[in-house]
C-alpha atoms as a PDB file:
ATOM      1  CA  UNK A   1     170.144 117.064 132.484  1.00  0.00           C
ATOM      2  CA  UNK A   2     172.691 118.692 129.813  1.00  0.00           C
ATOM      3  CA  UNK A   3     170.546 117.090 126.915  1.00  0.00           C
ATOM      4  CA  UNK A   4     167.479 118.236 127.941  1.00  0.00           C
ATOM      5  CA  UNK A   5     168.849 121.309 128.901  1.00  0.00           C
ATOM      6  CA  UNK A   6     170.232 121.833 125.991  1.00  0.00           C
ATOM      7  CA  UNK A   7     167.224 120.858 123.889  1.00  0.00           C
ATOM      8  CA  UNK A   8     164.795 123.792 125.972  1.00  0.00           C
ATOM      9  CA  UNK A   9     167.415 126.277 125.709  1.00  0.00           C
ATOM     10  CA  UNK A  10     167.441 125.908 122.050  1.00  0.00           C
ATOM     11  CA  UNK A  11     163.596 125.338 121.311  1.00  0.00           C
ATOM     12  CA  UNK A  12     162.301 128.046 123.841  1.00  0.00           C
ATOM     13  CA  UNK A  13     163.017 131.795 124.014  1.00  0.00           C
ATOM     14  CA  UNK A  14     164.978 132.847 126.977  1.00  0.00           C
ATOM     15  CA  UNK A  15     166.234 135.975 128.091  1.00  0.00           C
ATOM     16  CA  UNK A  16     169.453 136.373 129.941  1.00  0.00           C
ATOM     17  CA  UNK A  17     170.288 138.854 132.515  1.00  0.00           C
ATOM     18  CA  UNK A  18     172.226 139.728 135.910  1.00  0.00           C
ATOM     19  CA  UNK A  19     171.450 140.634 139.336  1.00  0.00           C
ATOM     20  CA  UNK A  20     174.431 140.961 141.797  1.00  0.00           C
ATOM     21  CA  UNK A  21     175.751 136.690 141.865  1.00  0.00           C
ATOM     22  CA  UNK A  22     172.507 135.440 140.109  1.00  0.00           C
ATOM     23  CA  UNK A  23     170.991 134.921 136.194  1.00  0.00           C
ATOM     24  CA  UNK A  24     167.892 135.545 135.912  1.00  0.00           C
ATOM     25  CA  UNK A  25     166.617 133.632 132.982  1.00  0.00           C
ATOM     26  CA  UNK A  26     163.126 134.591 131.532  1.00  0.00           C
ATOM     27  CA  UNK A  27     161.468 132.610 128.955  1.00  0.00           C
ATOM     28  CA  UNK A  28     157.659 131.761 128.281  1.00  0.00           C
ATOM     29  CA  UNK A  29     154.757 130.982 130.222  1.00  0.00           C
ATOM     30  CA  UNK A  30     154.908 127.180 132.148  1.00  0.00           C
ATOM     31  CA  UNK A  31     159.209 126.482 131.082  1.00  0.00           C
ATOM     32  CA  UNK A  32     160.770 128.326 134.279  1.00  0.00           C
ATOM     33  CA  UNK A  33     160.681 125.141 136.128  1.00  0.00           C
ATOM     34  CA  UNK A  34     161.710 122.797 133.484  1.00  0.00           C
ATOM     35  CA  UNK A  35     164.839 124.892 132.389  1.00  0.00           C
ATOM     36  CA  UNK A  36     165.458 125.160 136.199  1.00  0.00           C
ATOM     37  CA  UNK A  37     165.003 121.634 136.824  1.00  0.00           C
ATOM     38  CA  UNK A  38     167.356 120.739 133.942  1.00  0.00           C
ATOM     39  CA  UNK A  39     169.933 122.854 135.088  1.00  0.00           C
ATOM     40  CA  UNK A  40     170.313 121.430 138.503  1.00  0.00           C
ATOM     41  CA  UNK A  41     170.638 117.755 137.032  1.00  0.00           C
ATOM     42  CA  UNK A  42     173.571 118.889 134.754  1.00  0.00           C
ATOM     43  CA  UNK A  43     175.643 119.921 137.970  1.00  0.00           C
ATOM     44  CA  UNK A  44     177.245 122.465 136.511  1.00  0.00           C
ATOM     45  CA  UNK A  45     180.467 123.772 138.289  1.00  0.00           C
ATOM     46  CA  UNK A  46     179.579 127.511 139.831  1.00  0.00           C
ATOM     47  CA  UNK A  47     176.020 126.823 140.137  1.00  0.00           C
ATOM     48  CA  UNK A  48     174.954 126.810 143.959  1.00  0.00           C
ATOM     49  CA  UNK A  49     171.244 126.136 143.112  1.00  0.00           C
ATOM     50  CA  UNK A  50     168.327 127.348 141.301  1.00  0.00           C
ATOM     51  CA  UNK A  51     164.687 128.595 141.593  1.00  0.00           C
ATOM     52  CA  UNK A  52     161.861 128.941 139.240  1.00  0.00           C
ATOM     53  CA  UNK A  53     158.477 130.826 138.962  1.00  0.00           C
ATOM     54  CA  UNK A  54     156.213 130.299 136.028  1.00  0.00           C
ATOM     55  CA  UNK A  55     158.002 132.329 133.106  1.00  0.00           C
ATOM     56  CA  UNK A  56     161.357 133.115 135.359  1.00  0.00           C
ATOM     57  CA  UNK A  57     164.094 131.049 136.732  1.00  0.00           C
ATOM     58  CA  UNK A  58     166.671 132.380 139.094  1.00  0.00           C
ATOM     59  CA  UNK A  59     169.898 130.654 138.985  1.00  0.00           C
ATOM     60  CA  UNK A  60     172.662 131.287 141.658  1.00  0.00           C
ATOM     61  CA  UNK A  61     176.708 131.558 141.117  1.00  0.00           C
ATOM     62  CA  UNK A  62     179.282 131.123 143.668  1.00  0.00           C
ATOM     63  CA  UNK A  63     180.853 133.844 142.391  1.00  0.00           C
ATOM     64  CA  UNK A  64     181.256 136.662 139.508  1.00  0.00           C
ATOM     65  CA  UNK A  65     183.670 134.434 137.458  1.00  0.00           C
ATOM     66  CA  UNK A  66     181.249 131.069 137.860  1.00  0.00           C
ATOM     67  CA  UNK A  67     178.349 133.973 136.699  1.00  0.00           C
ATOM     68  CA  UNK A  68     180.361 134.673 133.344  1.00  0.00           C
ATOM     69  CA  UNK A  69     181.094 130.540 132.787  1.00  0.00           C
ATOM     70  CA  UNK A  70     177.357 130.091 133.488  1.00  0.00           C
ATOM     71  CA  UNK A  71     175.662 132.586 131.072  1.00  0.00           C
ATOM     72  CA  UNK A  72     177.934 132.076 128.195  1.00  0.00           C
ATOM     73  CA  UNK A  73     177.169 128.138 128.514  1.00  0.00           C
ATOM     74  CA  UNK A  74     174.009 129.262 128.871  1.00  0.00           C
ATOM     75  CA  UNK A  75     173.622 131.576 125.444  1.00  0.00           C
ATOM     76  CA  UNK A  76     175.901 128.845 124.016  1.00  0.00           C
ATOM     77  CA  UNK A  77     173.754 126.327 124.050  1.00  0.00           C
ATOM     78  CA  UNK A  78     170.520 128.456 123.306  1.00  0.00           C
ATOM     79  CA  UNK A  79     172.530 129.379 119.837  1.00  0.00           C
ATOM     80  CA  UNK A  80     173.096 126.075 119.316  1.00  0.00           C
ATOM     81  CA  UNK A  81     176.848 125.842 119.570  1.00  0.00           C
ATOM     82  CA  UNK A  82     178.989 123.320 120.175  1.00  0.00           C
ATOM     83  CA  UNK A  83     180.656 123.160 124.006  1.00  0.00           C
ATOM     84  CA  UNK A  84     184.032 122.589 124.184  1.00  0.00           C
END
């Protein structure tokens, strides 16, 4: 899941923003699900669960401070960076 996560977030455009406890990731036509899929295979700590249309993926946080781990991991790895 990280991998492959990784690999989308870095080969695909995506757009990061909030709404209340969830990320709402936008990216191009057909990837939603695939970035969405990806993301609920890595198991990442704070993630309750995701959803995903055709060009949008909703992903849900337990809480504000699980948001903030979530979308910097999330713009981390779509720069390319090393995670710690």
């Amino acid at each position: 899941g990280e991998d492959r996560l990784r690999r989308l977030l870095h080969d695909l455009p995506v757009e990061v923003r909030e709404a209340g406890l969830l990320l709402v990731l936008v990216t191009l036509p057909g990837s939603a699900h695939a970035i969405a899929a990806s993301l609920d295979r890595a198991r990442w700590p704070g993630v309750v669960g995701s959803i995903a249309g055709d060009d949008t993926c909703f992903v849900a946080c337990a809480d504000r401070r699980a948001l903030r781990r979530v979308r910097e991991r999330l713009e981390q790895l779509a720069a390319g960076q090393p995670q710690p």
